[in-house]
N, C-alpha and C. Protein backbone atom coordinates (compact mmCIF):
# COMPACT_ATOMS: atom_id res chain seq x y z
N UNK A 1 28.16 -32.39 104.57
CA UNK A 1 27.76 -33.43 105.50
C UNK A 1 28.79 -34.57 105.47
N UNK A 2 29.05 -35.25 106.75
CA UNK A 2 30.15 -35.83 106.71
C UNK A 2 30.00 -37.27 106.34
N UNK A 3 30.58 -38.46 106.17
CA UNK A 3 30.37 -39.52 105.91
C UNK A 3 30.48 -40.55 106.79
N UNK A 4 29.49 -40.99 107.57
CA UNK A 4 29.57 -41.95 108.49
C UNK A 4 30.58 -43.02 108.60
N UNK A 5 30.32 -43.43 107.70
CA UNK A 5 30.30 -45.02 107.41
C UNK A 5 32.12 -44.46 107.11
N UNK A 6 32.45 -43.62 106.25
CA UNK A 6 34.40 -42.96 105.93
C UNK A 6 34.88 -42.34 107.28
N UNK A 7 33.52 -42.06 108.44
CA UNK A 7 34.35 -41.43 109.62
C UNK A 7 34.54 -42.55 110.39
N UNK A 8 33.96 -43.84 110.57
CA UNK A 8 34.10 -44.93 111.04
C UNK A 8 35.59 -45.60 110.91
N UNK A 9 35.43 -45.72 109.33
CA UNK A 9 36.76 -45.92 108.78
C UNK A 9 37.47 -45.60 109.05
N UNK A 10 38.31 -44.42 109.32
CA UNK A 10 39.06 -43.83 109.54
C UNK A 10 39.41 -44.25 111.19
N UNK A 11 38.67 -44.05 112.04
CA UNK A 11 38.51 -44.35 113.48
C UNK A 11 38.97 -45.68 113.68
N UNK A 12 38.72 -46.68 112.77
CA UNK A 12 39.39 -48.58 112.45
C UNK A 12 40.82 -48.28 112.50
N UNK A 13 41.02 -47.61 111.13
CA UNK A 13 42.31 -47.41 110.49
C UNK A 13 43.38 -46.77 111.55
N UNK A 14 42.75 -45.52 111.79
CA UNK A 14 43.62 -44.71 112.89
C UNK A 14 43.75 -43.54 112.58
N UNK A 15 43.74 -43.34 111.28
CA UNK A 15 44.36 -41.89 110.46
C UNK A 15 43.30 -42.11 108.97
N UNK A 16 43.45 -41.31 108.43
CA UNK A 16 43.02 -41.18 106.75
C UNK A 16 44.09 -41.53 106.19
N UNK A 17 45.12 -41.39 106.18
CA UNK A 17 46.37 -41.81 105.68
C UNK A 17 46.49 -43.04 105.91
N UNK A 18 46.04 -43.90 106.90
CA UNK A 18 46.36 -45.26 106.86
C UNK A 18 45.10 -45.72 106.62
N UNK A 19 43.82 -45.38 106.56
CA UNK A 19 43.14 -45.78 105.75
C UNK A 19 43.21 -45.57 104.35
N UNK A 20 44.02 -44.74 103.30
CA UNK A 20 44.12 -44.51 102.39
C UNK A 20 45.12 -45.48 101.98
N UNK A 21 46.03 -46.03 102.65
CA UNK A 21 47.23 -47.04 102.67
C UNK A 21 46.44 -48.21 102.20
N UNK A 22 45.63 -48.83 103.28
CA UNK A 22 44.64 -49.70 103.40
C UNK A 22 43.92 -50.08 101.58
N UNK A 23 43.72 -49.28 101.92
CA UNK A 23 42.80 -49.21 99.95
C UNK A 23 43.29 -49.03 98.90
N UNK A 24 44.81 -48.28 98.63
CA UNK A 24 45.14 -47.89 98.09
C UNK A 24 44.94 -46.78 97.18
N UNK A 25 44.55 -46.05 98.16
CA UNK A 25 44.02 -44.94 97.36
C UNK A 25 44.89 -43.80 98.21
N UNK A 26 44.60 -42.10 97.61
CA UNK A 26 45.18 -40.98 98.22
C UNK A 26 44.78 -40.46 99.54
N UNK A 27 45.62 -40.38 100.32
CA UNK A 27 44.89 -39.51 101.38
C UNK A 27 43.62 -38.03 101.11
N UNK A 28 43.79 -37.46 99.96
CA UNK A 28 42.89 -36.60 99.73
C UNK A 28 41.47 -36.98 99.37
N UNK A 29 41.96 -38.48 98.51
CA UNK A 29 40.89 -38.97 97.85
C UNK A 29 39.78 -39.48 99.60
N UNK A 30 40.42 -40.04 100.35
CA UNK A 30 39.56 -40.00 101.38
C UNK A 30 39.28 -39.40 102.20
N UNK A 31 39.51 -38.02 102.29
CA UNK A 31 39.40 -36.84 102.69
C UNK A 31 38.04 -36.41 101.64
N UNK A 32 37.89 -35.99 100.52
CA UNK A 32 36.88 -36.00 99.52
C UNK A 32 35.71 -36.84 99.93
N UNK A 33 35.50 -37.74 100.09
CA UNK A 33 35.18 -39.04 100.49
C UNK A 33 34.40 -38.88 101.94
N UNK A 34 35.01 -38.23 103.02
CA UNK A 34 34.60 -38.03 104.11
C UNK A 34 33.57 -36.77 104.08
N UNK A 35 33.90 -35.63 103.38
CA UNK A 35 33.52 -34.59 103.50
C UNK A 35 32.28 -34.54 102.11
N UNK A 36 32.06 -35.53 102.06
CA UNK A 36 31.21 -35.45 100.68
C UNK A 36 31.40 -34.84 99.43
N UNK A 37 32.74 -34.58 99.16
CA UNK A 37 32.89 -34.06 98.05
C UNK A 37 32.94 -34.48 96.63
N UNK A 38 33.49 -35.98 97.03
CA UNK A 38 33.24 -37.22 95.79
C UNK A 38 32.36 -37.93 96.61
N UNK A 39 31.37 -38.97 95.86
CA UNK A 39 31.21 -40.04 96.35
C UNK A 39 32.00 -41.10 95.93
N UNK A 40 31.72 -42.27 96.36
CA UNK A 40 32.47 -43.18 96.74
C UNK A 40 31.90 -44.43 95.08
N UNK A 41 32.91 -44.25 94.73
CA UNK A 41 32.40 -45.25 93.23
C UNK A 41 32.34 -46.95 93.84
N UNK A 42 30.99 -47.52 93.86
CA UNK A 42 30.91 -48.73 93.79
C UNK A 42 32.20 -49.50 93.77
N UNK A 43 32.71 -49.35 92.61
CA UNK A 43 33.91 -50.46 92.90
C UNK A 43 34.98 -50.53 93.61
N UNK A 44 35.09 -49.13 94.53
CA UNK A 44 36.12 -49.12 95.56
C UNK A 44 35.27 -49.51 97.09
N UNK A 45 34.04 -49.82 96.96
CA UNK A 45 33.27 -50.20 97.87
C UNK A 45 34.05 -51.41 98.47
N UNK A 46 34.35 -52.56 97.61
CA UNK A 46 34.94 -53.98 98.83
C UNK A 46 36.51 -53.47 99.28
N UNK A 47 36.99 -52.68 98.55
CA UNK A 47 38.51 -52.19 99.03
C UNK A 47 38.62 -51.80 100.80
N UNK A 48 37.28 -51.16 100.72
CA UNK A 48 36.86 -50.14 101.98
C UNK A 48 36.52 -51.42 102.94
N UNK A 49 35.63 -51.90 102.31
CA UNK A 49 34.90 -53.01 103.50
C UNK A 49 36.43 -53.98 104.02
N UNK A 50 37.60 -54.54 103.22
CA UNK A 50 38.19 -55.22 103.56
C UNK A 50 39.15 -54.40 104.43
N UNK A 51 39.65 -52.91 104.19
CA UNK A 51 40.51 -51.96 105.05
C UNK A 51 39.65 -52.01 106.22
N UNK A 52 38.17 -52.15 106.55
CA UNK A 52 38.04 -52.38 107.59
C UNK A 52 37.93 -53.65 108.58
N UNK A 53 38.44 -54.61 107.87
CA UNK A 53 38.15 -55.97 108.32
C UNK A 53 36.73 -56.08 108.20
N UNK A 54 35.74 -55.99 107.54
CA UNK A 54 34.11 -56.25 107.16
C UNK A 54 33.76 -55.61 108.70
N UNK A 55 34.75 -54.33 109.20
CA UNK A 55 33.35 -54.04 110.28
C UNK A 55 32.61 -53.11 110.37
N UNK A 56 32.44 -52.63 108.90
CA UNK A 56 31.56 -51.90 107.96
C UNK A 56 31.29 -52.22 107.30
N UNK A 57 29.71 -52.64 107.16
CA UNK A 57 29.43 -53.45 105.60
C UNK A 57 29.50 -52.61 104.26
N UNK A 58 29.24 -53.36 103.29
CA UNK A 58 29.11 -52.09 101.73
C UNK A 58 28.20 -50.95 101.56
N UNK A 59 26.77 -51.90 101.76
CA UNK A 59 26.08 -51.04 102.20
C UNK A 59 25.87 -49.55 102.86
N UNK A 60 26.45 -49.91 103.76
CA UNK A 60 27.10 -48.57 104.82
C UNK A 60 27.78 -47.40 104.43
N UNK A 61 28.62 -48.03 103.28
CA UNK A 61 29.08 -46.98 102.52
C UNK A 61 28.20 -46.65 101.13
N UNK A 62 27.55 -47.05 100.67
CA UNK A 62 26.69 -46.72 99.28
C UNK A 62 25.47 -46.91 99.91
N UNK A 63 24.75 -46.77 101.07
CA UNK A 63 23.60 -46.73 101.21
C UNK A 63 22.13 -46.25 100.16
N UNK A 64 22.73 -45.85 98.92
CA UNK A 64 22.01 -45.11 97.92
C UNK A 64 22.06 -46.19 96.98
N UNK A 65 22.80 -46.80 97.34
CA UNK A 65 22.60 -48.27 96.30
C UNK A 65 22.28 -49.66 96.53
N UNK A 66 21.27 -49.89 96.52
CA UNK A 66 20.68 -50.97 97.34
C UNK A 66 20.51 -52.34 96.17
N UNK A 67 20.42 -52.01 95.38
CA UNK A 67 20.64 -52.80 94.42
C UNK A 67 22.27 -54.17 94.08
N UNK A 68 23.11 -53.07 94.46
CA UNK A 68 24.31 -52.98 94.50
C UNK A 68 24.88 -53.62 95.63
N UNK A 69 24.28 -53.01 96.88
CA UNK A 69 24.92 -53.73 98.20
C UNK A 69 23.47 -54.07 98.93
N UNK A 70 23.17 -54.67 99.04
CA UNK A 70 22.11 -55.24 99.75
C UNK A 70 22.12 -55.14 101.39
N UNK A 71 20.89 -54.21 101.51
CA UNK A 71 20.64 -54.51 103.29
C UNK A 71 20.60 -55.53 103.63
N UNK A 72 20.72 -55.80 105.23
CA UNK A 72 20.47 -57.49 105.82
C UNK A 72 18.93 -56.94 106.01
N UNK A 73 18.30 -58.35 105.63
CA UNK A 73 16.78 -57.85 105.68
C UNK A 73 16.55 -57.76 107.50
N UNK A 74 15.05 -57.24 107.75
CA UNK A 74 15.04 -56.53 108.95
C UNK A 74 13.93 -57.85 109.51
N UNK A 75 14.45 -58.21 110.59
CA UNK A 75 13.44 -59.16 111.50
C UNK A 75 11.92 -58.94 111.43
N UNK A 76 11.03 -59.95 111.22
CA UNK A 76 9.90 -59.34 110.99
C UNK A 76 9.62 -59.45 112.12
């Protein structure tokens, strides 16, 4: 299953390669990343949010960690 929030990314960036530029990380590593093969370790979470200019929040990418990245609460 693919990764929303890393296919987004990528779509900002232009390429995986220049999103991998962006973060400093490997092009494979965000390839892994997209395709669910790693998840995405918390602490490369703000790397991601800033390669996209915040127009993906953290959340978005660790949605399993809510603790961690906090939803915007929902209008009552």
């Amino acid at each position: 299953m693919k990764n929303s929030a890393i296919e987004k990314a990528i779509e900002i960036a232009g390429s995986q390669m220049a999103l991998a530029k962006r973060c400093g990380k490997a092009q494979s590593t965000i390839c892994d990343w997209l395709n669910g093969k790693k998840r995405i370790s918390p602490e490369h979470v703000p790397d991601l949010v800033a390669a996209t200019e915040g127009k993906i929040a953290d959340y978005e990418f660790r949605p399993d960690l809510p603790s961690l990245f906090k939803h915007p609460e929902k209008a009552a």
